[in-house]
C-alpha atoms as a PDB file:
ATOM      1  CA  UNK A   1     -13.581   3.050  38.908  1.00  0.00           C
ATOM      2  CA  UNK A   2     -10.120   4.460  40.003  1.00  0.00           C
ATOM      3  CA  UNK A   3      -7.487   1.872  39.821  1.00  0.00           C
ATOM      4  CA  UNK A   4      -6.017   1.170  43.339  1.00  0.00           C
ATOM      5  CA  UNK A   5      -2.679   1.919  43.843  1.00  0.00           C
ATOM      6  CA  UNK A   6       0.328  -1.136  44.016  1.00  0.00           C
ATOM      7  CA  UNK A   7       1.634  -1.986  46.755  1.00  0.00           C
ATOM      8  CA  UNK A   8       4.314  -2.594  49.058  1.00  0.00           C
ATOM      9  CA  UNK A   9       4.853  -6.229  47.828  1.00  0.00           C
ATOM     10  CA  UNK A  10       3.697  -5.333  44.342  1.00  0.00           C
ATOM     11  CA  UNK A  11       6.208  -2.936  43.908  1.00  0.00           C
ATOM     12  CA  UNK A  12       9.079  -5.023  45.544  1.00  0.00           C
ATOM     13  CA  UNK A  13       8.009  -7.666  42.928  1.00  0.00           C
ATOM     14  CA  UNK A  14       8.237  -4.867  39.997  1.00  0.00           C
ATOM     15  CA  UNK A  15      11.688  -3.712  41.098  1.00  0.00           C
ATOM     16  CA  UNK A  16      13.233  -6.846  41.701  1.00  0.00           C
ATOM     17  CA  UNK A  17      12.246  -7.765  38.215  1.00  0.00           C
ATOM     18  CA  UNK A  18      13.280  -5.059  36.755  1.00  0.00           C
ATOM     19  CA  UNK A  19      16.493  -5.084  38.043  1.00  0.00           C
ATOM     20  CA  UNK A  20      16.945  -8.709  37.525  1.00  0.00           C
ATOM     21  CA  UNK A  21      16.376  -8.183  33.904  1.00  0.00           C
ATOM     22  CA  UNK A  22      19.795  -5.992  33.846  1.00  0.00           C
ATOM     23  CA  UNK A  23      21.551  -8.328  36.110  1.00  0.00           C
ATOM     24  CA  UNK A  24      21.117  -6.648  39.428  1.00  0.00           C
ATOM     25  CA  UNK A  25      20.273  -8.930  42.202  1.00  0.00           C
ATOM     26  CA  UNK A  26      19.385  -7.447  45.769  1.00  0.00           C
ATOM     27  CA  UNK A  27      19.712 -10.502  47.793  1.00  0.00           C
ATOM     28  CA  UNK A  28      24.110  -9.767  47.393  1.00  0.00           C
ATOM     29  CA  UNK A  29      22.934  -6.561  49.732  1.00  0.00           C
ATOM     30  CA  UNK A  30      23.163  -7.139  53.403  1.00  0.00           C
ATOM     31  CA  UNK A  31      19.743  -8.080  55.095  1.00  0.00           C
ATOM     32  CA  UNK A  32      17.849  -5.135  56.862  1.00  0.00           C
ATOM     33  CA  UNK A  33      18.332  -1.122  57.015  1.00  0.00           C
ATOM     34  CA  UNK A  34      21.608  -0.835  58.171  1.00  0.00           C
ATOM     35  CA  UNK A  35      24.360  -0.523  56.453  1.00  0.00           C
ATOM     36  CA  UNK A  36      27.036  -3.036  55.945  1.00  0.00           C
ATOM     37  CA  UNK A  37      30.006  -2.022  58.621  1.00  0.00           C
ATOM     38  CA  UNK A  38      32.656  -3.721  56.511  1.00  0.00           C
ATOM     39  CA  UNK A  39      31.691  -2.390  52.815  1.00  0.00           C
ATOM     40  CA  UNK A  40      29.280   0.090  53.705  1.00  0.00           C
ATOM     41  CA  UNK A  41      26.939  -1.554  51.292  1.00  0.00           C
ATOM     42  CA  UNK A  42      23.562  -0.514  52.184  1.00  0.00           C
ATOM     43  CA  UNK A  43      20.680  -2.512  53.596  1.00  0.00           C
ATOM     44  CA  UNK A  44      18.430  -4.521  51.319  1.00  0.00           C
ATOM     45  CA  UNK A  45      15.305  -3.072  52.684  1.00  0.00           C
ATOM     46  CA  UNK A  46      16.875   0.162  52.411  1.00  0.00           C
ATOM     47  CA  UNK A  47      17.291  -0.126  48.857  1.00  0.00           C
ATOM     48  CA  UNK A  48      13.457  -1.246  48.039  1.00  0.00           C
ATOM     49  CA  UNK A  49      12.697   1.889  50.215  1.00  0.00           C
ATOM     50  CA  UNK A  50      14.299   4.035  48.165  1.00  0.00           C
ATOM     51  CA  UNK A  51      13.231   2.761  45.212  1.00  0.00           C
ATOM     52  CA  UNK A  52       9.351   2.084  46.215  1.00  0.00           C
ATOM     53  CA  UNK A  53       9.487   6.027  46.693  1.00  0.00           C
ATOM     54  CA  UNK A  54      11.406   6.732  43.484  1.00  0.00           C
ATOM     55  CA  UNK A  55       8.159   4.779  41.619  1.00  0.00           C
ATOM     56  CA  UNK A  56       5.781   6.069  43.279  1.00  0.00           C
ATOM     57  CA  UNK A  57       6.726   9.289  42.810  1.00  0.00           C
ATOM     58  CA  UNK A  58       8.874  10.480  39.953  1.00  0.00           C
ATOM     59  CA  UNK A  59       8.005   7.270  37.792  1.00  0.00           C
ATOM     60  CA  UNK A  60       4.222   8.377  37.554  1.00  0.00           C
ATOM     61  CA  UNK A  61       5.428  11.918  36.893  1.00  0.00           C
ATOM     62  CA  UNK A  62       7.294  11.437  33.759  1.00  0.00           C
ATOM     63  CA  UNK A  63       4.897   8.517  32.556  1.00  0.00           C
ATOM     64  CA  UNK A  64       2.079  11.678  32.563  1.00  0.00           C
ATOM     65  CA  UNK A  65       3.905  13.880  30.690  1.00  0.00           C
ATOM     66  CA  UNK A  66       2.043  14.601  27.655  1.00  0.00           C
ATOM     67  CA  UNK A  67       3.670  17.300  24.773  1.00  0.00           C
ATOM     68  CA  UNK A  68       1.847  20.683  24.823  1.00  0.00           C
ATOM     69  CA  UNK A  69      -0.840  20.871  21.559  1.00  0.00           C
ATOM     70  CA  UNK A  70      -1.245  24.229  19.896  1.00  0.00           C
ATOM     71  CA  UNK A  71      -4.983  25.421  20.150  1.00  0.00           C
ATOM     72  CA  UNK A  72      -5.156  25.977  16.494  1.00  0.00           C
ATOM     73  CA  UNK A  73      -5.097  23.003  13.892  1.00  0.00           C
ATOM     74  CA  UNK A  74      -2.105  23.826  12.158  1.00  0.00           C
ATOM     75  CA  UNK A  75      -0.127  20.858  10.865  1.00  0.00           C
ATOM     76  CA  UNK A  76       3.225  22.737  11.090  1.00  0.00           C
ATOM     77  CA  UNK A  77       2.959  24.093  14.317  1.00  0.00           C
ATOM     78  CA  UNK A  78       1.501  20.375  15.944  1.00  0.00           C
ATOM     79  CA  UNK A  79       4.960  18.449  13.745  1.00  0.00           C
ATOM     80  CA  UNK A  80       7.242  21.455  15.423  1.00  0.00           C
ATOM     81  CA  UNK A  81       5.307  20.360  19.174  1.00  0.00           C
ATOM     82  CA  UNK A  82       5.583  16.696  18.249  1.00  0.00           C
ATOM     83  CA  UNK A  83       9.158  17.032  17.907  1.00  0.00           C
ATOM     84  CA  UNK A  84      10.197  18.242  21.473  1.00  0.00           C
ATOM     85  CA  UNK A  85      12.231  16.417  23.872  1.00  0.00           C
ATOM     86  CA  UNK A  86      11.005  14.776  26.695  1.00  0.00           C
ATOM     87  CA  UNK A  87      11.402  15.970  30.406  1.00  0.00           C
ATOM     88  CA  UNK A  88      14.654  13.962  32.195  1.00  0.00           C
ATOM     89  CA  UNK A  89      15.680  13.905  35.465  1.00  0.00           C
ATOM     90  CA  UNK A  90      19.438  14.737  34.709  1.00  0.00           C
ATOM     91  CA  UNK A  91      19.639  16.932  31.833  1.00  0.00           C
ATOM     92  CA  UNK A  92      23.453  17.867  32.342  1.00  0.00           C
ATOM     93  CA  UNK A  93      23.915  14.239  32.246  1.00  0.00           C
ATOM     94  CA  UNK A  94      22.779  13.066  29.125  1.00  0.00           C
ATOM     95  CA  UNK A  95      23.841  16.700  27.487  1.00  0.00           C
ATOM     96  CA  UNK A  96      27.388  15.185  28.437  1.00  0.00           C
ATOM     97  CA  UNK A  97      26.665  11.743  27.257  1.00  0.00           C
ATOM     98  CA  UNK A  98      25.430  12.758  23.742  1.00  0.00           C
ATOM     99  CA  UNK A  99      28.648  14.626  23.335  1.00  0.00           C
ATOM    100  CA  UNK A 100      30.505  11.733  23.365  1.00  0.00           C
END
C-alpha cells in the first residue's frame, strides 16, 4: 500500500513546527496573500505557499538521494563511493561558508 501524500493542513502543521523550533513564528506576518504596504512583509498564506511547494518538491528530492554503488564488491572502491558529498541546493554558498 502506497502511503498517501500530506496534506495541505499537514504540511502547514510540519512547517510551522519546524520553524517554531528555530524561533520563527508566522503569525508576526500580515494575514492573507498580499503583501504588507507599509513593510512589504509578505502575506502569511503566501509564505506556507511557498514553502508547502518547497516540501513537496525539493524536500523529497534530496531525502531520495542515495550514493551511487560500484557493481563490483570491492571494499575500496564502495569506502571511496561512501565518502562523497551530498547533493545541495546552493553549492557556491556553502563553498563560501566553509572558507571561512
Amino acid at each position: 500500500m502506497a502511503p498517501t501524500p500530506p496534506t495541505d493542513a499537514d504540511l502547514n502543521v510540519l512547517i510551522r513546527a519546524r520553524l517554531a523550533a528555530i524561533g520563527i513564528d508566522l503569525d508576526q506576518l500580515p494575514p492573507g496573500t498580499a503583501p504588507d504596504p507599509e513593510t512589504g512583509a509578505p502575506g502569511r498564506d503566501a509564505v506556507l505557499a511557498s514553502l508547502r511547494s518547497f516540501v513537496r518538491g525539493t524536500v523529497a528530492s534530496l531525502a531520495a538521494y542515495q550514493p551511487p554503488t560500484p557493481d563490483a564488491a570491492d571494499p575500496e572502491a564502495a569506502r571511496a563511493l561512501s565518502q562523497q558529498r551530498v547533493p545541495i541546493l546552493y553549492p557556491a554558498n556553502s563553498t563560501e561558508w566553509r572558507k571561512a
